[in-house]
C-alpha atoms as a PDB file:
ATOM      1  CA  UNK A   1     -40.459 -12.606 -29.713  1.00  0.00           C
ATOM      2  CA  UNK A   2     -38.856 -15.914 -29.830  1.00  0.00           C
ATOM      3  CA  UNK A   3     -35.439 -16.604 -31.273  1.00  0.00           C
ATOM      4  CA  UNK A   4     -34.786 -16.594 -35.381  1.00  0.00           C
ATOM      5  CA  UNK A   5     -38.889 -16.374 -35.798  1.00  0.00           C
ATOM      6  CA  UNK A   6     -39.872 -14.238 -38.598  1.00  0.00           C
ATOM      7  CA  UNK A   7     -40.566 -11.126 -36.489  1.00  0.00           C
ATOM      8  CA  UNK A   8     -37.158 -11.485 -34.867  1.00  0.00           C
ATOM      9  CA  UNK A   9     -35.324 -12.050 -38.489  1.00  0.00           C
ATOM     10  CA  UNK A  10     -37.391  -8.684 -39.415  1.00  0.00           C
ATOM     11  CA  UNK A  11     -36.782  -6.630 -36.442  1.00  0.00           C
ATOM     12  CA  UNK A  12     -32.784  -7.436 -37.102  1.00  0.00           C
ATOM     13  CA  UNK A  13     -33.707  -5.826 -40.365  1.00  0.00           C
ATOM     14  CA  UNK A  14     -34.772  -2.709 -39.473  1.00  0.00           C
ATOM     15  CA  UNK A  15     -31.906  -2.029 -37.114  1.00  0.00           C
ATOM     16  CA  UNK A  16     -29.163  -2.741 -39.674  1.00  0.00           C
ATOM     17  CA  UNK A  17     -31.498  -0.215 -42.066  1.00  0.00           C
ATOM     18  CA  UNK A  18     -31.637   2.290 -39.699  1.00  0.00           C
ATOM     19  CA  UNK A  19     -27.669   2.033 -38.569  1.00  0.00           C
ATOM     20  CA  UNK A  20     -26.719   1.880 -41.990  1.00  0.00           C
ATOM     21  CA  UNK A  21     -28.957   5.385 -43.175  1.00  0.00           C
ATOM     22  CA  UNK A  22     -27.386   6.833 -39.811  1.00  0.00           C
ATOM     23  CA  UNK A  23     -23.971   6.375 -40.666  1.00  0.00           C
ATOM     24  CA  UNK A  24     -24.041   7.274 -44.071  1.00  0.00           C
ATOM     25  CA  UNK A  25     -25.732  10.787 -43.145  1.00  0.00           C
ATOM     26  CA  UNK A  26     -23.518  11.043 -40.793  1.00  0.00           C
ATOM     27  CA  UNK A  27     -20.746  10.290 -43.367  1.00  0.00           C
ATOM     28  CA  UNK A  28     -22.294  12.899 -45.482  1.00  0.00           C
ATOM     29  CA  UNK A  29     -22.378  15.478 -43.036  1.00  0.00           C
ATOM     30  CA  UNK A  30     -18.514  15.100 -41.612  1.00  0.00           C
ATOM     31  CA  UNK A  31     -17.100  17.061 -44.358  1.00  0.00           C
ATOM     32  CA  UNK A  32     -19.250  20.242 -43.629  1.00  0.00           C
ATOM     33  CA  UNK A  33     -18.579  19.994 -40.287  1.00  0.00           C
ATOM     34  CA  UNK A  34     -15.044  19.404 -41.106  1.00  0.00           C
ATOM     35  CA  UNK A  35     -14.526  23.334 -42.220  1.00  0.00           C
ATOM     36  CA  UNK A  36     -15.836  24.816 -38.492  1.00  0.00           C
ATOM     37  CA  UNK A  37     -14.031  21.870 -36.237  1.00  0.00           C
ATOM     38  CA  UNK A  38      -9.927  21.281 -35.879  1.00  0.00           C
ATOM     39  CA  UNK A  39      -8.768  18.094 -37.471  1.00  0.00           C
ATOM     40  CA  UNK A  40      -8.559  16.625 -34.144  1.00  0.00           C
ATOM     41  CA  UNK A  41     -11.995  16.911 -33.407  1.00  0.00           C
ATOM     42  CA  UNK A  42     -13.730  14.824 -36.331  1.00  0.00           C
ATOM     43  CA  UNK A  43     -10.700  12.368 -36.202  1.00  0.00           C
ATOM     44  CA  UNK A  44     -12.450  11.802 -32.386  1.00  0.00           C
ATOM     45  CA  UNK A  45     -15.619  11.960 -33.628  1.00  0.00           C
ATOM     46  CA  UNK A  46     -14.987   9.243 -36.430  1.00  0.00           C
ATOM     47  CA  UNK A  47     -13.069   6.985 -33.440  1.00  0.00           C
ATOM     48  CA  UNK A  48     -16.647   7.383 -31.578  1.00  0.00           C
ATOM     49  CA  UNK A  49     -18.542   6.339 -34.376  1.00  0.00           C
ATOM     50  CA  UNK A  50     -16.671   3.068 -35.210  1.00  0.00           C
ATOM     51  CA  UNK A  51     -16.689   2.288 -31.849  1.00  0.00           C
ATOM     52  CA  UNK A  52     -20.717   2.714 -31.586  1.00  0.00           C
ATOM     53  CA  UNK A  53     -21.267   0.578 -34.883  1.00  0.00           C
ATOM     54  CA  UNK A  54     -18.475  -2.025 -33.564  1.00  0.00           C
ATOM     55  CA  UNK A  55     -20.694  -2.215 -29.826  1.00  0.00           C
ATOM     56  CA  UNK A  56     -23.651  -2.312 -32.025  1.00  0.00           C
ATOM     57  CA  UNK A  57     -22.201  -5.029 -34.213  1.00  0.00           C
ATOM     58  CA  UNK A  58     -21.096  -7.032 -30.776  1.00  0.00           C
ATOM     59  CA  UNK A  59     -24.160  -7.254 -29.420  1.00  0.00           C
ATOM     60  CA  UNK A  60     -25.956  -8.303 -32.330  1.00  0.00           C
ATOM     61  CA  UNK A  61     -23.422 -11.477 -32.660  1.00  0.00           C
ATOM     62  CA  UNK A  62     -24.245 -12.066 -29.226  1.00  0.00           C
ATOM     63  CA  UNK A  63     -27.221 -11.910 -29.440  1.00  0.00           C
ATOM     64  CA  UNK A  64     -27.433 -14.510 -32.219  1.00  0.00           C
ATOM     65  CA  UNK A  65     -25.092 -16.722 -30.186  1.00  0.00           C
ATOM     66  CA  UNK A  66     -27.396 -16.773 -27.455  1.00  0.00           C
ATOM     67  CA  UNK A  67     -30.284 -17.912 -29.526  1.00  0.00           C
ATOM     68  CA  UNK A  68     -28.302 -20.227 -31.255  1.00  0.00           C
ATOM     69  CA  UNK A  69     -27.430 -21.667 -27.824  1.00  0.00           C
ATOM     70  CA  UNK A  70     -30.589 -21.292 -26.008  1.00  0.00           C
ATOM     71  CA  UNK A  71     -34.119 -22.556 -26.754  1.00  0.00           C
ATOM     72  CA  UNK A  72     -33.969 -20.832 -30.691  1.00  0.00           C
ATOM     73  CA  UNK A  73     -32.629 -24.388 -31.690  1.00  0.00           C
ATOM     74  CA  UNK A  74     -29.407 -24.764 -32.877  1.00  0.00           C
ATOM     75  CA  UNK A  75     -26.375 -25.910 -30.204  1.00  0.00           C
ATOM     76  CA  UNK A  76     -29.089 -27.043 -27.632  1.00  0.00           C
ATOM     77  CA  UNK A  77     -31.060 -28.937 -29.651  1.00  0.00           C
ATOM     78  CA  UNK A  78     -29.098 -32.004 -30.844  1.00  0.00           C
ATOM     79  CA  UNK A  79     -29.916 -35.830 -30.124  1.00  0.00           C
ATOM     80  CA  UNK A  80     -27.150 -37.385 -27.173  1.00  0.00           C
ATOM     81  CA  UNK A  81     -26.609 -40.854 -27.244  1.00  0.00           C
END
């Protein structure tokens, strides 16, 4: 699947989608699990869970940068004189 080609743009897609439902049944959840756990707990569990959508967010920026830079066109691609 070459760089920012249709199928790429749409596989993108469907990751955000499926992070996004994730998270927000996740989000939806927390508060029943709230009533069984210490506060301590879901304050470690909500750390965890920015820090997966922040890794998640990283390596989709880099992997745009690295199309943009490699043979996707972009960076790589312009006339020298």
């Amino acid at each position: 699947m070459g760089c920012f080609s249709l199928a790429w743009a749409m596989q993108l897609c469907i990751y955000i989608v499926i992070v996004v439902a994730i998270w927000s049944i996740i989000k939806l959840l927390l508060p029943y699990v709230t009533q069984f756990l210490p506060a301590i707990v879901v304050q470690i569990i909500q750390i965890v869970l920015w820090a997966i959508i922040a890794i998640i967010c990283i390596y989709i920026i880099f992997g745009l940068i690295a199309c943009l830079l490699s043979a996707g066109g972009g960076l790589g691609h312009f006339p020298t004189r």
